[in-house]
N, C-alpha and C. Protein backbone atom coordinates (compact mmCIF):
# COMPACT_ATOMS: atom_id res chain seq x y z
N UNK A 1 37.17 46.83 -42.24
CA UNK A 1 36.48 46.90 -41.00
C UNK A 1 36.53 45.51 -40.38
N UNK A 2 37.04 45.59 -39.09
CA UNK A 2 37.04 43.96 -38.42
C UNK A 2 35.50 43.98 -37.51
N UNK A 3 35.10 42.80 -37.49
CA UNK A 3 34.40 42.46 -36.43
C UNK A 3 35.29 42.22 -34.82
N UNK A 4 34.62 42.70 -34.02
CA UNK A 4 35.18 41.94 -32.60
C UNK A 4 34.77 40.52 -32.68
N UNK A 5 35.38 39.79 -32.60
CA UNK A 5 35.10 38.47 -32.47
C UNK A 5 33.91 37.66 -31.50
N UNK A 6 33.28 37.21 -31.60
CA UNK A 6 32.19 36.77 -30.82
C UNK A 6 32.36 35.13 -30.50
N UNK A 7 32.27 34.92 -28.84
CA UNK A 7 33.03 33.88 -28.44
C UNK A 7 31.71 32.74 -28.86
N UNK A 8 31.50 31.97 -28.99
CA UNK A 8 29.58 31.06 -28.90
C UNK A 8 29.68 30.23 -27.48
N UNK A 9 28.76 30.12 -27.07
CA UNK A 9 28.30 30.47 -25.70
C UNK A 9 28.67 28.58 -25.95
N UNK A 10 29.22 28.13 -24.90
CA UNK A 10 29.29 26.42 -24.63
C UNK A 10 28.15 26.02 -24.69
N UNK A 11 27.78 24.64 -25.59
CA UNK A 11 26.41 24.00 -25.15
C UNK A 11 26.23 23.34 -24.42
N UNK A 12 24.98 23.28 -23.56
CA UNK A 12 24.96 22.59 -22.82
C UNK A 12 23.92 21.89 -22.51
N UNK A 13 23.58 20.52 -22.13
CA UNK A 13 22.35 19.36 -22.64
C UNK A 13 23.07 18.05 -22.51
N UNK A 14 22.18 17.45 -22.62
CA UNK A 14 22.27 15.94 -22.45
C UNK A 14 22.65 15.53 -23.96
N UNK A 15 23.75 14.48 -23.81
CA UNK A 15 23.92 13.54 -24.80
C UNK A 15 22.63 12.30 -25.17
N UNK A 16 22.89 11.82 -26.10
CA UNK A 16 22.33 11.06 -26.64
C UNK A 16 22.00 9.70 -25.65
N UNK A 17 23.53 9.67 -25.40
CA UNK A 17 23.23 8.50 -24.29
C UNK A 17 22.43 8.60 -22.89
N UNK A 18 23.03 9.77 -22.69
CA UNK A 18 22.10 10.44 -21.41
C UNK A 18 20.80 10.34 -21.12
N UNK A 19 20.13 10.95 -22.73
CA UNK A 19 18.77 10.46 -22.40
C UNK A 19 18.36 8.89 -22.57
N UNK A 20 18.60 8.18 -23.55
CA UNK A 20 18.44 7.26 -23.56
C UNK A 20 18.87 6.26 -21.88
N UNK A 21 19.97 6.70 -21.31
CA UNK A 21 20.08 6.07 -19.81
C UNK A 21 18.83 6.99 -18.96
N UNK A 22 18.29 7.79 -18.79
CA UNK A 22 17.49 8.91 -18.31
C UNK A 22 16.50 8.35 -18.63
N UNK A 23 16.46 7.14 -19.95
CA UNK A 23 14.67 6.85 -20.44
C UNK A 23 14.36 5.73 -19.87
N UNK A 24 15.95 5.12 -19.96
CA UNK A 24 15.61 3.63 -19.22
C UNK A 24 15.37 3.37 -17.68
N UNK A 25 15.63 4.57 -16.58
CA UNK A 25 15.70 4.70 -15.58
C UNK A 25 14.17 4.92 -15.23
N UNK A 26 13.62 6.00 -15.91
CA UNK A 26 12.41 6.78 -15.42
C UNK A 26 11.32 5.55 -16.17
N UNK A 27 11.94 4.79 -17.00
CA UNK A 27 10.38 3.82 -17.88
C UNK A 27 10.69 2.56 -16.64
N UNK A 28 11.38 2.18 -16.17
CA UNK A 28 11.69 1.19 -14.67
C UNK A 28 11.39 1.78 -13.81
N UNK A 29 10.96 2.95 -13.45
CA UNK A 29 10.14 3.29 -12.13
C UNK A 29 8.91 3.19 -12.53
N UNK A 30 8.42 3.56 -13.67
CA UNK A 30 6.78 3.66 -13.96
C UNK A 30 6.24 2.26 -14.01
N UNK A 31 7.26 1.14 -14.47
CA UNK A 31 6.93 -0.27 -14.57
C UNK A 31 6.72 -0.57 -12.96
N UNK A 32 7.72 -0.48 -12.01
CA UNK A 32 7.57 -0.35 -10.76
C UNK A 32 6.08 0.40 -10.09
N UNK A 33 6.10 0.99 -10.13
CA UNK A 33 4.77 1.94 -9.89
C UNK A 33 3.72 1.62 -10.21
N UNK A 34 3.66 1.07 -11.35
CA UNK A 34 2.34 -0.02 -11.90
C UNK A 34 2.16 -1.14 -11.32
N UNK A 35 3.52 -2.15 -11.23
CA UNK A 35 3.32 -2.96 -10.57
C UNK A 35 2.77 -2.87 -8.55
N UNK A 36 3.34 -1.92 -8.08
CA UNK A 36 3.10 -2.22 -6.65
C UNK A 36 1.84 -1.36 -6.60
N UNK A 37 1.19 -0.12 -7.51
CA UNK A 37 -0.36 0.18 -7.19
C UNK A 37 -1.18 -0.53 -6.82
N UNK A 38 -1.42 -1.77 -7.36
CA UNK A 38 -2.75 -2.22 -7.02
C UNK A 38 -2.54 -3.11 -5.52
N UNK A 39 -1.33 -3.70 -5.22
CA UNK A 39 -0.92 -4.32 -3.62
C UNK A 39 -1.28 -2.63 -3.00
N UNK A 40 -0.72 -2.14 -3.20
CA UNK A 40 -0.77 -0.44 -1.69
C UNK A 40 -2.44 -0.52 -1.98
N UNK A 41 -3.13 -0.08 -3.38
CA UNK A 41 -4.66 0.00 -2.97
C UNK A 41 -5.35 -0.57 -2.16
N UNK A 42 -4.72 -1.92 -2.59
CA UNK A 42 -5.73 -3.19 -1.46
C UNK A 42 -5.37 -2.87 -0.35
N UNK A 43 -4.05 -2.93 0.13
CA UNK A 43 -3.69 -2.51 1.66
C UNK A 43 -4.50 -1.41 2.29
N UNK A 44 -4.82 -0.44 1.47
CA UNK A 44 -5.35 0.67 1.98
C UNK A 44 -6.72 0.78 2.14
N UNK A 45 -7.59 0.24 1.27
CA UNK A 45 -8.73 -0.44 1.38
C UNK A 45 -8.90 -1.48 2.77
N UNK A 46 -8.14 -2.13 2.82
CA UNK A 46 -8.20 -3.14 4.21
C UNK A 46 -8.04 -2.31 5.27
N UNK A 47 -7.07 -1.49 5.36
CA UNK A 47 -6.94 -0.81 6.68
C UNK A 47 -8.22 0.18 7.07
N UNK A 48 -8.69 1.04 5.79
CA UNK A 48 -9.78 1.26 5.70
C UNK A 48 -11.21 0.72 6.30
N UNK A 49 -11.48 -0.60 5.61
CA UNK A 49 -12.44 -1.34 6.22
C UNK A 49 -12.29 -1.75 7.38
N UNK A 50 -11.33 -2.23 7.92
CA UNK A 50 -10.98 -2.73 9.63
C UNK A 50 -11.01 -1.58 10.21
N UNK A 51 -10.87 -0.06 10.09
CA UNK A 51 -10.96 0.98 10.92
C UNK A 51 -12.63 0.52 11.30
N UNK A 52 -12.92 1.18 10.09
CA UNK A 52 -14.51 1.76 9.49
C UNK A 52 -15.46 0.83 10.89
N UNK A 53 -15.14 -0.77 10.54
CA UNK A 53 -15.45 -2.04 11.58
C UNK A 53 -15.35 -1.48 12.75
N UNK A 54 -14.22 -1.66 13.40
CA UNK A 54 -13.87 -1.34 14.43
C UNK A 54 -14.49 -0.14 15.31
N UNK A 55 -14.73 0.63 14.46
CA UNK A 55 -15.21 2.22 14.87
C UNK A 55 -17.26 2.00 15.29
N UNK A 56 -17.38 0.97 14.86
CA UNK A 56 -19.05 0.25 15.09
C UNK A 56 -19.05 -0.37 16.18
N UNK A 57 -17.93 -0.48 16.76
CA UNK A 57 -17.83 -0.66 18.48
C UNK A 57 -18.83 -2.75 18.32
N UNK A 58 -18.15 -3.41 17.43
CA UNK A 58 -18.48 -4.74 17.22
C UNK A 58 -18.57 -5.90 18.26
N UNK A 59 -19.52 -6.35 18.65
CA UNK A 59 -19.71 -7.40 19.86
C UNK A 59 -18.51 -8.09 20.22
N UNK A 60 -18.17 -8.76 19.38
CA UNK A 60 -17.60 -9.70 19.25
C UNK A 60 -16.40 -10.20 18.05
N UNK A 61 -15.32 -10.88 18.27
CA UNK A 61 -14.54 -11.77 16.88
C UNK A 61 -15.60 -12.30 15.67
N UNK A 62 -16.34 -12.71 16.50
CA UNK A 62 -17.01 -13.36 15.17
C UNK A 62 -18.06 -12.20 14.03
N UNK A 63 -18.74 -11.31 14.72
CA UNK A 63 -19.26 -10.00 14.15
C UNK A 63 -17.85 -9.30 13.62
N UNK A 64 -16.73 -9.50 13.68
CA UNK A 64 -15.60 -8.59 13.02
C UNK A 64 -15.69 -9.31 12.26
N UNK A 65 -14.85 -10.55 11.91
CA UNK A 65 -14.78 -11.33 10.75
C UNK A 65 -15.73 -11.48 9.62
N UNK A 66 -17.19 -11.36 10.12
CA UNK A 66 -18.22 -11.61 8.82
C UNK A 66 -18.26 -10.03 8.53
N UNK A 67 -18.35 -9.00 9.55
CA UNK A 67 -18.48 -7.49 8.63
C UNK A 67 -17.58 -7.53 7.80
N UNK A 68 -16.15 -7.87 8.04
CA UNK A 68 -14.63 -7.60 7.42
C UNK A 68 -15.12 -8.62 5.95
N UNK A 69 -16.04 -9.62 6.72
CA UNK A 69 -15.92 -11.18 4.84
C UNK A 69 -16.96 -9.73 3.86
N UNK A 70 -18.04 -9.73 4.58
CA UNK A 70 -19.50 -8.52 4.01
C UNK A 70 -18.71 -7.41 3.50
N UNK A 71 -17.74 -6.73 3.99
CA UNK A 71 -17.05 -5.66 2.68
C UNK A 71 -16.49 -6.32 2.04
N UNK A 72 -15.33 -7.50 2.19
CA UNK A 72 -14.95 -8.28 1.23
C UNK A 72 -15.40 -8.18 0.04
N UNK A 73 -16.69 -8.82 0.26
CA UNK A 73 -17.42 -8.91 -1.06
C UNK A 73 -17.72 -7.64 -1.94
N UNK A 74 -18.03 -6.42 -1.48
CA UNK A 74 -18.69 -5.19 -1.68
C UNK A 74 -17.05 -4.67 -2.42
N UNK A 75 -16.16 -4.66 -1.59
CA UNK A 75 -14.94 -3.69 -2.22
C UNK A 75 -14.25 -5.11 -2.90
N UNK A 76 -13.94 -4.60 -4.65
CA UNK A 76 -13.36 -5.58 -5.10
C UNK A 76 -12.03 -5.61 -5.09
N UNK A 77 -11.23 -4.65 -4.45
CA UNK A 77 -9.76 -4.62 -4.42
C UNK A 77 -9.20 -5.97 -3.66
N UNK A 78 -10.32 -5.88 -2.36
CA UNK A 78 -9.67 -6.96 -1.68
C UNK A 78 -9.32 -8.38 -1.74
N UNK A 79 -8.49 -8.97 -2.10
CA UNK A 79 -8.97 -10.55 -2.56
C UNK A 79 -7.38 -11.46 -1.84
N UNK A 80 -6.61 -10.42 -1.03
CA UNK A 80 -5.52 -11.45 -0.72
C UNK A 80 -5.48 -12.15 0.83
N UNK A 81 -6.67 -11.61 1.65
CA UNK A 81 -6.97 -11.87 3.04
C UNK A 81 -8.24 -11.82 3.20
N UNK A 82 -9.02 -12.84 4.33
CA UNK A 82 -10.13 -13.12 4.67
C UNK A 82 -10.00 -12.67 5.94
N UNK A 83 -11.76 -13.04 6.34
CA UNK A 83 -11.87 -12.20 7.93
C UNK A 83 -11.39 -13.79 8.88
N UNK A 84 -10.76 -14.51 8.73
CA UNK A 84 -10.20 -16.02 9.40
C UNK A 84 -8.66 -15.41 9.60
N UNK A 85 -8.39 -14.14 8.67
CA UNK A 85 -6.95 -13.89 8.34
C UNK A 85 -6.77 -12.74 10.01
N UNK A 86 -7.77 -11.98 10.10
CA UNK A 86 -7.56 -11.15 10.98
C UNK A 86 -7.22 -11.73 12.24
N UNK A 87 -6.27 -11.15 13.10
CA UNK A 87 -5.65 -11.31 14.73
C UNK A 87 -6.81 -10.20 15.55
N UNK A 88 -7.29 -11.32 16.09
CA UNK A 88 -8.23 -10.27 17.16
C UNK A 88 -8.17 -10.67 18.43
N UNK A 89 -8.03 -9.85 19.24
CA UNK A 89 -7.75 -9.60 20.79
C UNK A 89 -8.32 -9.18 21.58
N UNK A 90 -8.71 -9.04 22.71
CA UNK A 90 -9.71 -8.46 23.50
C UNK A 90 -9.08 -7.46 24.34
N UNK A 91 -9.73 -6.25 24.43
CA UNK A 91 -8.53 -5.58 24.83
C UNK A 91 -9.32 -4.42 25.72
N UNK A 92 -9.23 -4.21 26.83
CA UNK A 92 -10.18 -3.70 28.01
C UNK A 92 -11.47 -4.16 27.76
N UNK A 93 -12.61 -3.01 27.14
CA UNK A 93 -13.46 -3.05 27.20
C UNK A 93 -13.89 -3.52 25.73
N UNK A 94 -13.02 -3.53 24.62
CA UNK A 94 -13.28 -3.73 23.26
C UNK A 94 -12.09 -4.65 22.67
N UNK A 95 -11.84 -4.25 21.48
CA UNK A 95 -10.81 -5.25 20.91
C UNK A 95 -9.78 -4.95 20.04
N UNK A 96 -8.78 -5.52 20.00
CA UNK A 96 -8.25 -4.93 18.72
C UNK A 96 -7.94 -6.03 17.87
N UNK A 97 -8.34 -5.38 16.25
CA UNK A 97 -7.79 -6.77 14.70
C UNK A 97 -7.04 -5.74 13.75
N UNK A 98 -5.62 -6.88 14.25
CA UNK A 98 -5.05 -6.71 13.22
C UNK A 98 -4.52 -7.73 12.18
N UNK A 99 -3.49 -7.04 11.14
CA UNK A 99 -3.51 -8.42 9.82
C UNK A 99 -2.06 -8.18 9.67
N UNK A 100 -1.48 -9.00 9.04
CA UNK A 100 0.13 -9.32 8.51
C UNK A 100 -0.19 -9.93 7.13
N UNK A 101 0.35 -9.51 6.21
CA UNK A 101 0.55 -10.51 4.83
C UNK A 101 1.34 -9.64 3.99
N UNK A 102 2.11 -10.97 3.14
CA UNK A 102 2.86 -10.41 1.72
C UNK A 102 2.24 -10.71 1.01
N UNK A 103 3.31 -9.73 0.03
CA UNK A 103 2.85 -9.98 -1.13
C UNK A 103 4.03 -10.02 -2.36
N UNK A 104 4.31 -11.10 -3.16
CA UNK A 104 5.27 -10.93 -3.87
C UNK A 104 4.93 -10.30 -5.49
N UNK A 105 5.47 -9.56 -5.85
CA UNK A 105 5.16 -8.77 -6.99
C UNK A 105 5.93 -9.14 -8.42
N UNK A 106 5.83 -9.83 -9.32
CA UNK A 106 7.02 -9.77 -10.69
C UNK A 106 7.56 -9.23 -11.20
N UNK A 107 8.26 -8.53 -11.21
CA UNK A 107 9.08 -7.48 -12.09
C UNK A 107 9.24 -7.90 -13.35
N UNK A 108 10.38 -8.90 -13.09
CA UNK A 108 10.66 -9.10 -14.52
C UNK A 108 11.36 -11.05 -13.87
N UNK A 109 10.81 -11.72 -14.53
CA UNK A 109 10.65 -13.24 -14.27
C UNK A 109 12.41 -13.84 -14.26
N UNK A 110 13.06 -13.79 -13.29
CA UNK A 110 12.54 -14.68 -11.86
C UNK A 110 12.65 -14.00 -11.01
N UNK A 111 12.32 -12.52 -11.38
CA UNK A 111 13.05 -11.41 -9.87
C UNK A 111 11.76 -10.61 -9.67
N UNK A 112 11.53 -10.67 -8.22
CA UNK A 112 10.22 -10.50 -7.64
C UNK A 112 10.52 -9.25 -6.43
N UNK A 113 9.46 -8.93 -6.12
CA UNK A 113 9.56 -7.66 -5.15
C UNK A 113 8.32 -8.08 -4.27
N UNK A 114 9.40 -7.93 -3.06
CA UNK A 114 8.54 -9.02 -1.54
C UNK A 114 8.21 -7.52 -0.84
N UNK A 115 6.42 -7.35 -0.36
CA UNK A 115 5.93 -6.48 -0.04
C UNK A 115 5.54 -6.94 1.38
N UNK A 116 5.57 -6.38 2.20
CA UNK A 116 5.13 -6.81 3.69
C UNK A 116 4.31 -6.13 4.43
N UNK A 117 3.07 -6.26 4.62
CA UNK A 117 1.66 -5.08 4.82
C UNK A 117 1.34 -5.35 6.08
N UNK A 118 1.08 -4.60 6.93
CA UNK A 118 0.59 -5.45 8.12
C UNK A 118 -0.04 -3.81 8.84
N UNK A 119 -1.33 -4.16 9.62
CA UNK A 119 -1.79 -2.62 9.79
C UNK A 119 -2.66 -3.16 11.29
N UNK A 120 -3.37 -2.22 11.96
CA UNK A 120 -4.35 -2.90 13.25
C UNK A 120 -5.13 -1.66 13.48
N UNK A 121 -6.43 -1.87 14.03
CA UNK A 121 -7.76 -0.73 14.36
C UNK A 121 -8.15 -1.41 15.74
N UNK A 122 -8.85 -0.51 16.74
CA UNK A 122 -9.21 -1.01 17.78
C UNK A 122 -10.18 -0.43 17.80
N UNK A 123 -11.25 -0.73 18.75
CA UNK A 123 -12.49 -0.24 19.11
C UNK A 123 -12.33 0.77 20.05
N UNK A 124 -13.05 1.96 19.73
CA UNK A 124 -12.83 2.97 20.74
C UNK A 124 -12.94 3.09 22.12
N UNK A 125 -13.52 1.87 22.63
CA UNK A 125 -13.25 1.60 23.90
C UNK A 125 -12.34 0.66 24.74
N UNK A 126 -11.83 0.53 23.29
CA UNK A 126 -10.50 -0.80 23.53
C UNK A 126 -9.58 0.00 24.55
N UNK A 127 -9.09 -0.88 25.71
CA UNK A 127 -8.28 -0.42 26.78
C UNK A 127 -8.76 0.45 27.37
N UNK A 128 -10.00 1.00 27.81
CA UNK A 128 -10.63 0.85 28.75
C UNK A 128 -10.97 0.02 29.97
N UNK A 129 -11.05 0.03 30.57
CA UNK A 129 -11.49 -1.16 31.70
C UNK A 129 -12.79 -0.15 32.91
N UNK A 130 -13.83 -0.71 33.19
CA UNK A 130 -15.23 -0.06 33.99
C UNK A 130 -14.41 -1.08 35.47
N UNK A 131 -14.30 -0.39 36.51
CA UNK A 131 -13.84 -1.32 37.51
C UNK A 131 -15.49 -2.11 38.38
């Protein structure tokens, strides 16, 4: 009695090297990812607080800058810009502050990753004008 012959199905999968190139790829993004979290938090926190400001319809430059120093203190993410750092403008009836700053990040020593943040909030009556 013969058997019909039975063909075995091709395998198919990653080599050895594969994963190992596959491990070294995906463990360099997570190093990446760690490193630039805590720069995007702060950024986002700042843009945050300068809305939040702004949205209190603030007298004046100088009432922006000490609310912006007064969360400073309160949110600890922030520590790479002061309220001296903010660009403020007068702008119809209100104002607008905004900020610019880097930030350089280490990867792996001497090669760095240059981050460039820069965001702006206006007062809701900014560009307005009462004739």
């Amino acid at each position: 009695m013969t058997f019909p012959s039975r063909r075995l199905p091709s395998q198919r999968g990653m080599s050895v090297l594969g994963m190992v190139i596959l491990a070294i790829i995906v463990g360099f993004l997570m190093l990446m990812g760690a490193r630039v979290f805590p720069s995007v938090n702060e950024y986002l926190t700042i843009r945050k607080v300068l809305t939040d400001i702004m949205h209190r319809s603030p007298a004046g430059p100088a009432e922006i800058r000490g609310a912006f120093e007064k969360a400073s203190e309160v949110e600890y993410s922030i520590h790479t810009i002061s309220g001296k750092d903010l660009n403020i403008v007068p702008l119809g009836d209100g104002f607008k502050a905004s900020f610019d700053y880097n930030v350089e990040i280490p990867i792996v020593e001497p090669v760095y990753l240059l981050v460039k943040y820069s965001g702006s909030s206006a007062t809701p009556n900014a560009g307005l004008r009462t004739p």
